[in-house]
C-alpha atoms as a PDB file:
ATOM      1  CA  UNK A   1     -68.805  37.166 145.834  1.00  0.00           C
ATOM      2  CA  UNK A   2     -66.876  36.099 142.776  1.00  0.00           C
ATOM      3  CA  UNK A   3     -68.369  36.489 139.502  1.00  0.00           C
ATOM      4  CA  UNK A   4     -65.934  35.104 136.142  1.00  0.00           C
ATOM      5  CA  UNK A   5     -67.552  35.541 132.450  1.00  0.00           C
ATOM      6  CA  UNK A   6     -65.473  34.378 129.678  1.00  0.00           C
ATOM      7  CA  UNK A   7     -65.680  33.870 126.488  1.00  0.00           C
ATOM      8  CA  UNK A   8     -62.786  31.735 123.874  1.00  0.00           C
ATOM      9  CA  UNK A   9     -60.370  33.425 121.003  1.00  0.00           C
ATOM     10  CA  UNK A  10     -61.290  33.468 117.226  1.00  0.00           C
ATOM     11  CA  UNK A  11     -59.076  32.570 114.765  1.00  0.00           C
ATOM     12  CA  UNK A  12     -59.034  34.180 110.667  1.00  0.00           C
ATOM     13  CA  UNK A  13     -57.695  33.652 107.533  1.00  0.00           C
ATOM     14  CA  UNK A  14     -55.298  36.080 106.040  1.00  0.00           C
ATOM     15  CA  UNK A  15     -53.855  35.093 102.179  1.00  0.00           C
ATOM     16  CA  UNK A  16     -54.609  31.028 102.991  1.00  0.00           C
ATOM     17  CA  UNK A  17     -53.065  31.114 106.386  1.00  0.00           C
ATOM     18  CA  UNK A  18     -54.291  30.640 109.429  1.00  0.00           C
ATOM     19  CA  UNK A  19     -53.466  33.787 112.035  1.00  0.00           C
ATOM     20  CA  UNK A  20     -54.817  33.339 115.712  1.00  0.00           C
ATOM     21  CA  UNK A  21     -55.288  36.590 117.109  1.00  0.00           C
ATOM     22  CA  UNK A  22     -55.401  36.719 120.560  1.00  0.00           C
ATOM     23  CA  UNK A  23     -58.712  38.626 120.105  1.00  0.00           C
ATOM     24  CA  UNK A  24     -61.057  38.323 123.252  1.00  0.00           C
ATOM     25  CA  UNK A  25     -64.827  38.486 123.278  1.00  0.00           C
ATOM     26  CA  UNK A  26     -65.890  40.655 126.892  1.00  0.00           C
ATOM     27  CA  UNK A  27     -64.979  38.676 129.965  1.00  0.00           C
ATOM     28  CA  UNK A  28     -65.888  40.520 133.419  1.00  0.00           C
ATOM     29  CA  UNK A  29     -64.968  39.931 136.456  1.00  0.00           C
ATOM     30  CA  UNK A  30     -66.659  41.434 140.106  1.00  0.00           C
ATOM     31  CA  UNK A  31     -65.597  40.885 143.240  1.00  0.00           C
ATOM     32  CA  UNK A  32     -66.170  42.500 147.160  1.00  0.00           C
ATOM     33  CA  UNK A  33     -63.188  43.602 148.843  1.00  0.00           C
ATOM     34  CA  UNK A  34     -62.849  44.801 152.481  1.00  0.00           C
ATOM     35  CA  UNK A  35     -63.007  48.131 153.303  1.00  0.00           C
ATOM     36  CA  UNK A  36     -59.374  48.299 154.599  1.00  0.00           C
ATOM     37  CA  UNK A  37     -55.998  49.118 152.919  1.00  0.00           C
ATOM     38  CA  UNK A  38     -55.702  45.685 152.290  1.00  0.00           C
ATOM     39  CA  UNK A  39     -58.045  45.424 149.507  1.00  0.00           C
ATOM     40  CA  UNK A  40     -55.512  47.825 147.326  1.00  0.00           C
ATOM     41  CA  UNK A  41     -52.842  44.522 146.529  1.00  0.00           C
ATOM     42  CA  UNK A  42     -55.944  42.204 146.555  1.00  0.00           C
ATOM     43  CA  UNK A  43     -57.461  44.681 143.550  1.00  0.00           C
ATOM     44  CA  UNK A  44     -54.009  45.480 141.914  1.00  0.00           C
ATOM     45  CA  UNK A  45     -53.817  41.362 141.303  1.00  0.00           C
ATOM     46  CA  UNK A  46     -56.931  40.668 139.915  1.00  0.00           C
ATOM     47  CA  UNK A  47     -56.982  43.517 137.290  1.00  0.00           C
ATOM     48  CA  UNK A  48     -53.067  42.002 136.463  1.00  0.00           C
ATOM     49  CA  UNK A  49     -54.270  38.248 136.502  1.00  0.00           C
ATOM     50  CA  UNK A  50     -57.285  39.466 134.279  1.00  0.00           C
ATOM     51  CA  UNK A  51     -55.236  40.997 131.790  1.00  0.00           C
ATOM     52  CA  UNK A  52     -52.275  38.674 131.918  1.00  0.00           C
ATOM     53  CA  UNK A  53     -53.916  35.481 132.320  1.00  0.00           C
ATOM     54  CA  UNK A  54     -56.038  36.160 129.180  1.00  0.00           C
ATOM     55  CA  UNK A  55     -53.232  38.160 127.031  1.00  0.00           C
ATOM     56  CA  UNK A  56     -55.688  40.842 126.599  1.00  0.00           C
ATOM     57  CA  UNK A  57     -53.504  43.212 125.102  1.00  0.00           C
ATOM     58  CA  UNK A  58     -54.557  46.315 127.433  1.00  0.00           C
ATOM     59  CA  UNK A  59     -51.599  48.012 129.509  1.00  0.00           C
ATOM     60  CA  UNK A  60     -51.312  45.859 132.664  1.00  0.00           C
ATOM     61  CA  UNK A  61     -49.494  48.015 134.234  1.00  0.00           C
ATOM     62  CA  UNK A  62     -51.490  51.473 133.919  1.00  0.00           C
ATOM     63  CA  UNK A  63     -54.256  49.267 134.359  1.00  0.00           C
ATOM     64  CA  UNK A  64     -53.099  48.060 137.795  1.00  0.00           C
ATOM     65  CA  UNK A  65     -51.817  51.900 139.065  1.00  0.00           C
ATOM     66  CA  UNK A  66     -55.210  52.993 138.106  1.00  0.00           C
ATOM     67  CA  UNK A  67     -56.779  50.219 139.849  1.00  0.00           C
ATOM     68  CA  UNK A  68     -54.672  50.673 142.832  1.00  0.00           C
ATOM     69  CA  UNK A  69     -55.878  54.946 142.845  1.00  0.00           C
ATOM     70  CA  UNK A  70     -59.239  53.900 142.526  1.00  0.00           C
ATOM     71  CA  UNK A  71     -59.498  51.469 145.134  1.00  0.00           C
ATOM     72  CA  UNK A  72     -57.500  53.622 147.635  1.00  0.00           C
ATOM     73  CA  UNK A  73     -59.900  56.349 147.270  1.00  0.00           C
ATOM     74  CA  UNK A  74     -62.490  54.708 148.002  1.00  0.00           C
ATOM     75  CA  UNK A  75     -61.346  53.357 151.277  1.00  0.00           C
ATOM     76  CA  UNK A  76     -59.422  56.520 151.941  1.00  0.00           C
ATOM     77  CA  UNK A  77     -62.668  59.298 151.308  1.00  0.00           C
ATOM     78  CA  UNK A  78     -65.552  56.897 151.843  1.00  0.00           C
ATOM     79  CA  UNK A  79     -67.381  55.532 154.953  1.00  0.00           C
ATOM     80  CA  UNK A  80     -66.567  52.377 156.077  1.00  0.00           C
ATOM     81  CA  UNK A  81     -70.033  50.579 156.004  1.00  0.00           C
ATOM     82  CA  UNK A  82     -69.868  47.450 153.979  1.00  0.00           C
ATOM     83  CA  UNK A  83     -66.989  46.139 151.570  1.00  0.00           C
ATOM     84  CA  UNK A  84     -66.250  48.533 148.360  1.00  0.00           C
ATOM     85  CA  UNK A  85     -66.636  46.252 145.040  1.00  0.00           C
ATOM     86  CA  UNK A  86     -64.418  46.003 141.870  1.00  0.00           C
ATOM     87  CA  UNK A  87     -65.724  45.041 138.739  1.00  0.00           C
ATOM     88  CA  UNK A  88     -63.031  44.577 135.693  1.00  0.00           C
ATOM     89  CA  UNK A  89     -64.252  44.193 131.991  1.00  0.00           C
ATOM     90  CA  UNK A  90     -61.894  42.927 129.450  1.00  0.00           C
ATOM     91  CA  UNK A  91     -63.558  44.125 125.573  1.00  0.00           C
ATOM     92  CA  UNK A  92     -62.134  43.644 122.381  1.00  0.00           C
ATOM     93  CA  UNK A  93     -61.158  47.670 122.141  1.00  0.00           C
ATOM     94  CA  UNK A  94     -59.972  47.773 125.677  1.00  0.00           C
ATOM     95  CA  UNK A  95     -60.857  47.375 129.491  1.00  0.00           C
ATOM     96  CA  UNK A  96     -63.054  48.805 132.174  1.00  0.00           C
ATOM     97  CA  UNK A  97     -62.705  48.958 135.446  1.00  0.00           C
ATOM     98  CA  UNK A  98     -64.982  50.682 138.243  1.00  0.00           C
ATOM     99  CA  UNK A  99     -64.545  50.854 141.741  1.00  0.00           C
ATOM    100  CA  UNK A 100     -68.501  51.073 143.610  1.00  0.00           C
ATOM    101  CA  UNK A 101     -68.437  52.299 146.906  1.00  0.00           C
ATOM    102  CA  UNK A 102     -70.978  53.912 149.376  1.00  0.00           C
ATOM    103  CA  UNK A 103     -70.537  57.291 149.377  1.00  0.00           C
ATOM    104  CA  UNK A 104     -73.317  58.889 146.526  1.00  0.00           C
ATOM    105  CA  UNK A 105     -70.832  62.205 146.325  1.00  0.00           C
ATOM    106  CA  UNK A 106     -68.792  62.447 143.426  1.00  0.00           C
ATOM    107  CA  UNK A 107     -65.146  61.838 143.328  1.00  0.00           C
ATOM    108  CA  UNK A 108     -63.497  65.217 143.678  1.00  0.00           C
ATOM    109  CA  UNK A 109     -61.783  66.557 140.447  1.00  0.00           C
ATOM    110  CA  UNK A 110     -62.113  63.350 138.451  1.00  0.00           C
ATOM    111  CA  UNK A 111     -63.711  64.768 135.475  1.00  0.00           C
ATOM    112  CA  UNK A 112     -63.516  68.161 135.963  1.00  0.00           C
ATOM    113  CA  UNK A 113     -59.770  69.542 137.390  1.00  0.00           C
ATOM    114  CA  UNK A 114     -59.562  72.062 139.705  1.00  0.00           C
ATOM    115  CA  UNK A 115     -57.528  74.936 138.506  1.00  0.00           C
ATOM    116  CA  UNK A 116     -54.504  74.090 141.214  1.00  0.00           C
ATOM    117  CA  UNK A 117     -51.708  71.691 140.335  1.00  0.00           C
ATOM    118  CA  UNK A 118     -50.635  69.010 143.272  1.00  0.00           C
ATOM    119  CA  UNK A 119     -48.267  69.901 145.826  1.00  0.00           C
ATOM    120  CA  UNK A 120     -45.769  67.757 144.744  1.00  0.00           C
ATOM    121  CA  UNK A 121     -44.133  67.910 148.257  1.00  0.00           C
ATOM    122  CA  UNK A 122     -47.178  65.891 149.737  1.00  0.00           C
ATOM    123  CA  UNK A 123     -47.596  62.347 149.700  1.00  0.00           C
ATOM    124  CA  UNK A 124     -51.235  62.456 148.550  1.00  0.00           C
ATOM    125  CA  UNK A 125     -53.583  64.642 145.669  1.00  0.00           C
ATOM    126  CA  UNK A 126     -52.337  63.114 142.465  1.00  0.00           C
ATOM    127  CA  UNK A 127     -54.621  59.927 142.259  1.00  0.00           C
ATOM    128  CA  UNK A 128     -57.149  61.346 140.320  1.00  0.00           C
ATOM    129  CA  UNK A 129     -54.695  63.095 138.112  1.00  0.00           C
ATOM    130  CA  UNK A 130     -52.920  60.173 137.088  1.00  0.00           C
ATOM    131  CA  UNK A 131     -56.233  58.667 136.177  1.00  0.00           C
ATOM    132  CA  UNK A 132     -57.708  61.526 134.058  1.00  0.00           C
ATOM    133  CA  UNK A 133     -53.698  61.678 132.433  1.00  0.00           C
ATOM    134  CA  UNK A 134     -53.230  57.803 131.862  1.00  0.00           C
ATOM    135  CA  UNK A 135     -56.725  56.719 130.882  1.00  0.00           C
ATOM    136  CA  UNK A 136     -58.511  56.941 127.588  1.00  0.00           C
ATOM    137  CA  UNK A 137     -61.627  57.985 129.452  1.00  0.00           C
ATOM    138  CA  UNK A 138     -62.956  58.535 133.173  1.00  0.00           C
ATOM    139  CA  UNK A 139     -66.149  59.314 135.390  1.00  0.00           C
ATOM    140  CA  UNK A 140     -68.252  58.194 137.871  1.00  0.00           C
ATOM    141  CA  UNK A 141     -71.994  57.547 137.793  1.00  0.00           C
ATOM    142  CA  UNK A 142     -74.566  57.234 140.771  1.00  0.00           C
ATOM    143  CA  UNK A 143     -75.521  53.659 141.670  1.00  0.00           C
ATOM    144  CA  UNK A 144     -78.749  51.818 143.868  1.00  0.00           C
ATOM    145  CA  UNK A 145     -76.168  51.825 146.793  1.00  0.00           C
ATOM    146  CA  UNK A 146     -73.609  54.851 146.253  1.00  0.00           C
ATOM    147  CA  UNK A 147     -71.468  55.372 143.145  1.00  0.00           C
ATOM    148  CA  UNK A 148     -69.087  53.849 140.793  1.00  0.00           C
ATOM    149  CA  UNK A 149     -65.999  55.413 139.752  1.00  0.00           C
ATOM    150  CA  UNK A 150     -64.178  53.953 136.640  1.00  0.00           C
ATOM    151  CA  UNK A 151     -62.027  54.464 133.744  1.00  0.00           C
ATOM    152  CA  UNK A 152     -61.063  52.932 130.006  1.00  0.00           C
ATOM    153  CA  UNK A 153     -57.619  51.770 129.136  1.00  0.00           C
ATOM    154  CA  UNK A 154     -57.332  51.412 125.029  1.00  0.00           C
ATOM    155  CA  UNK A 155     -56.369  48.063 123.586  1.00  0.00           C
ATOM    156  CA  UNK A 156     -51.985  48.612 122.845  1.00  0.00           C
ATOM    157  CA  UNK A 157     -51.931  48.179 119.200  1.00  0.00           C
ATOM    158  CA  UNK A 158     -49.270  44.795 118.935  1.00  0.00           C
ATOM    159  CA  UNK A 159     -46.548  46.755 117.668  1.00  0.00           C
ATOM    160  CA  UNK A 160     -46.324  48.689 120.313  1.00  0.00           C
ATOM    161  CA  UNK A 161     -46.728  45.991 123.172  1.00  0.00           C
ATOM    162  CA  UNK A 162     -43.201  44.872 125.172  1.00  0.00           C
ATOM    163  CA  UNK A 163     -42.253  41.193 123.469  1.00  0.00           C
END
């Protein structure tokens, strides 16, 4: 399942000249991905294509590390019944992207930290930090078939975005 919503660019006038801001009304993508490890890269590149192939000026690459925590999590902590799904929405202030999965229990310390810092010695425990420290906003909300875990990423304002 492969759902693509687009929508074209608008143009305006500033002082009798034409600027064309690369302004983008909401385009969303959702798509099914196997319960495996392998769905991780297959995530990681649609969230980058997404953002790259529409110049939606969101950080690609915070946008595909979050993607990639999100993703693993889910087929890390969850059963294994059925693929997980990603859904990506590109907005004119920013993206969205949630990760649904199976499992109805919420995601660990995603909104609320637990008082302990990671062991920074062990290989895993700071997904869900890095997504509460790099996102604008983050949560999780029950679905029909298990839950959805997601976060925001703020448009980059242009003088701030890599040339």
């Amino acid at each position: 399942m492969h759902e693509v919503e687009s929508r074209t660019a608008v143009s305006c006038s500033t002082n009798g000249q034409t600027v064309h801001d690369r302004f983008h009304a909401p385009a969303s993508w959702r798509i099914a991905l196997p319960h495996t490890v392998a769905a991780v890269p297959v995530a990681r590149a649609l969230v980058r294509s997404a953002l790259t192939e529409l110049e939606h000026p969101a950080d690609c690459d915070t946008a595909e590390l979050l993607t990639a925590e999100l993703v693993a999590n889910a087929v890390e902590h969850t059963p294994g019944e059925g693929p997980i799904e990603l859904v990506v929405e590109l907005l004119p202030t920013g993206c969205q992207v949630e990760v649904h999965d199976p499992d109805p229990e919420p995601p660990g310390d995603l909104t609320f930290p637990v008082g302990t810092e990671p062991d920074p010695w062990q290989e895993h425990g700071r997904g869900l930090l890095l997504i509460r420290a790099l996102s604008s906003s983050c949560g999780h909300r029950p679905t029909a078939t298990g839950k959805a875990v997601w976060f925001r990423l703020p448009v980059v304002p242009a003088q701030r975005r890599p040339v």
